[in-house]
C-alpha atoms as a PDB file:
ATOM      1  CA  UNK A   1     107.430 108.537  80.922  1.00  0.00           C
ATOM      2  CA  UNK A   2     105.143 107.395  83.597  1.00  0.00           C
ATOM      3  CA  UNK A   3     104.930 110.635  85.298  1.00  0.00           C
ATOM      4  CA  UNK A   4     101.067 111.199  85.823  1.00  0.00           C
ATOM      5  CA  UNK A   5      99.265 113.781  88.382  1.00  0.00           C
ATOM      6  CA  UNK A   6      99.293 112.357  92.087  1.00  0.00           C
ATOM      7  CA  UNK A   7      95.348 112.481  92.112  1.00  0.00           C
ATOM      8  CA  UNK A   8      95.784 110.343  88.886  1.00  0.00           C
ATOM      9  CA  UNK A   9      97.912 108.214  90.448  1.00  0.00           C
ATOM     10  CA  UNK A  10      95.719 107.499  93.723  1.00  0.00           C
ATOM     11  CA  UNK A  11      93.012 106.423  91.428  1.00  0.00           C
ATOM     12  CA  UNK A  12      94.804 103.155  90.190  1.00  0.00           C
ATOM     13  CA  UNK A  13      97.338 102.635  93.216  1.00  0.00           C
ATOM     14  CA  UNK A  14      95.059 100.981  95.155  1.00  0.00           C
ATOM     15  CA  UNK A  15      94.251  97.969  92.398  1.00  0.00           C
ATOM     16  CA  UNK A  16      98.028  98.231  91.382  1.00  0.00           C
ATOM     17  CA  UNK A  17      99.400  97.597  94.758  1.00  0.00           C
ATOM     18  CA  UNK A  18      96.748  94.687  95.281  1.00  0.00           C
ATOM     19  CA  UNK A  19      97.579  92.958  91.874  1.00  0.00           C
ATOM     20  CA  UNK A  20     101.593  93.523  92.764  1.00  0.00           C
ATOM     21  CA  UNK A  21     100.964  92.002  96.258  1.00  0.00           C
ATOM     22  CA  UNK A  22      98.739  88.795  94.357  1.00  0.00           C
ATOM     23  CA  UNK A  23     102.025  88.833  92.016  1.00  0.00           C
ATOM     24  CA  UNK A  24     103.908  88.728  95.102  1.00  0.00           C
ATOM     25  CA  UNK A  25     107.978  88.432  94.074  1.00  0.00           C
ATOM     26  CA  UNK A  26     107.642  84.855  92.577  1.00  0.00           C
ATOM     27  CA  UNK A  27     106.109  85.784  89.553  1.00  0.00           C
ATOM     28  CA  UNK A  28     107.871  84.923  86.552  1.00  0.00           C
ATOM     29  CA  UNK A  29     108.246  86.390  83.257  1.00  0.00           C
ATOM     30  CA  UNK A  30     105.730  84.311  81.802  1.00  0.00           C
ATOM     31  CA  UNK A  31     102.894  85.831  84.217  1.00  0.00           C
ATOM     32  CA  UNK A  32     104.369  88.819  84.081  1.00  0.00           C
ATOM     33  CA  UNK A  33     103.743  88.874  80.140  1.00  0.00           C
ATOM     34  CA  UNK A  34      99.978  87.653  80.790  1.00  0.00           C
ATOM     35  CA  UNK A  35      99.297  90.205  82.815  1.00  0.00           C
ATOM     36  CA  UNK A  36     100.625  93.073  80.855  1.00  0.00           C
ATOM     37  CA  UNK A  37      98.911  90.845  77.451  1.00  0.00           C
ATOM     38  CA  UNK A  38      95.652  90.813  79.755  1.00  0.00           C
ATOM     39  CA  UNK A  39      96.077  94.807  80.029  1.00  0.00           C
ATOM     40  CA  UNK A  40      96.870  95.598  76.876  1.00  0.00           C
ATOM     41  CA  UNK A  41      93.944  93.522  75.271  1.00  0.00           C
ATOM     42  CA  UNK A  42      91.796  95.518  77.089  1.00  0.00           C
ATOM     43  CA  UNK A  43      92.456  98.284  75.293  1.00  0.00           C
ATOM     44  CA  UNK A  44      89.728  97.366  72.036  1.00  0.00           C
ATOM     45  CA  UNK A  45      89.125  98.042  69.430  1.00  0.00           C
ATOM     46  CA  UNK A  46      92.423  96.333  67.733  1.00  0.00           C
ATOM     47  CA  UNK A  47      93.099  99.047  65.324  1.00  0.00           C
ATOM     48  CA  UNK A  48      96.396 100.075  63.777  1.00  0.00           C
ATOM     49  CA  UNK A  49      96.827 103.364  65.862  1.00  0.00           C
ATOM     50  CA  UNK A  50      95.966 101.405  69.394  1.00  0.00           C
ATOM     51  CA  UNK A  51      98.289  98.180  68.313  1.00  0.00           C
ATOM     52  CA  UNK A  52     101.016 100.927  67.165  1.00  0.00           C
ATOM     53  CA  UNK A  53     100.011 103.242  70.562  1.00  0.00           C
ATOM     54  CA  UNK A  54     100.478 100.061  72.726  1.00  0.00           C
ATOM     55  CA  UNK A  55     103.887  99.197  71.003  1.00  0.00           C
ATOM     56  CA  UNK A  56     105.186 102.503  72.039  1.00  0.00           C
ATOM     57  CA  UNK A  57     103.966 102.474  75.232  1.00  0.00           C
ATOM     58  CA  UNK A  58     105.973  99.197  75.679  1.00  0.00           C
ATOM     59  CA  UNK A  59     109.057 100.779  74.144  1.00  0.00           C
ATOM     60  CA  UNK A  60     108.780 103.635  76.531  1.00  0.00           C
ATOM     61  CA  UNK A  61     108.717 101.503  79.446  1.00  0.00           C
ATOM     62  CA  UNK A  62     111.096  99.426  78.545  1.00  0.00           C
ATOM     63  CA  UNK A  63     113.289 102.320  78.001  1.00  0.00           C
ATOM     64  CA  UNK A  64     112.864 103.929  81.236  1.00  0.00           C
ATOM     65  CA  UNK A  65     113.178 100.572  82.965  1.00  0.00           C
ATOM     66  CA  UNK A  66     116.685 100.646  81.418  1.00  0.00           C
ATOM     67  CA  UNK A  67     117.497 104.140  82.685  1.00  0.00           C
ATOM     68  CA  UNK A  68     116.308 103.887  86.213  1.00  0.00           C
ATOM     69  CA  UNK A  69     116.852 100.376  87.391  1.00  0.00           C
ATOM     70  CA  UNK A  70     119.308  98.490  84.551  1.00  0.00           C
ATOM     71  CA  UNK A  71     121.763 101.468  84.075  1.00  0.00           C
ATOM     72  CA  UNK A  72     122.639 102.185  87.781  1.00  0.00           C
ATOM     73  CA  UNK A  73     122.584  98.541  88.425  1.00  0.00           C
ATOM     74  CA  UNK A  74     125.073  98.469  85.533  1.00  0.00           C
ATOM     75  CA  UNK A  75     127.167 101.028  86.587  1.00  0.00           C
ATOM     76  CA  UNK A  76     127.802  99.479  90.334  1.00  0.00           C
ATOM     77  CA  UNK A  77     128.732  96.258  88.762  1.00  0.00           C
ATOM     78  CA  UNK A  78     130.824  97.972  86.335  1.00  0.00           C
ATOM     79  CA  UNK A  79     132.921  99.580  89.616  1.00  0.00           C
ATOM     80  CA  UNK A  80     132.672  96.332  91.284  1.00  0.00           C
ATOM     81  CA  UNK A  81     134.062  94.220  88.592  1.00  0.00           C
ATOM     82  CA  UNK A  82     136.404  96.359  86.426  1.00  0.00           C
ATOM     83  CA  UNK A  83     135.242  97.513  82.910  1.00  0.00           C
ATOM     84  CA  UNK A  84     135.243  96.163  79.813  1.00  0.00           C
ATOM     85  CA  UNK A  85     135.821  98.833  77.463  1.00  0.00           C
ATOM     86  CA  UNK A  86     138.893 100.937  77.307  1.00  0.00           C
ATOM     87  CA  UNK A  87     140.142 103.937  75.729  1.00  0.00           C
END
């Protein structure tokens, strides 16, 4: 979860909001994955535990990426349109 202390989180905000702004809402998935490749290289020395530490990091945002933004967004298109599944 990204849930960090609010004095943690003033300490990258700044250089988070000004790379987000540079991204602007253009940015496509193939910056998007330089960017995150960028910031996870940074991260040295390549060893097993960081690669498999990284990895999960990844899976944990994708994961609550899917919860907070893809599931809701789901569920209003799943009223709009009519569901698939049935009982």
């Amino acid at each position: 979860m990204p849930y960090i202390l609010p004095e943690q989180r003033d300490e990258f905000d700044p250089a988070i909001d000004a790379l987000t702004r540079r991204l602007g809402q253009n940015a496509g998935p193939g910056v998007l994955n330089y960017v995150i490749t960028r910031i996870l290289q940074s991260q040295k020395p390549a060893t097993y535990l960081n690669i498999n530490t990284q990895v999960g990091i990844l899976e944990c945002v994708k994961l609550e990426l899917y919860r907070r933004v893809a599931e809701p967004y789901e569920e209003i298109k799943r009223k709009q349109n009519g569901d698939v599944y049935h009982d």
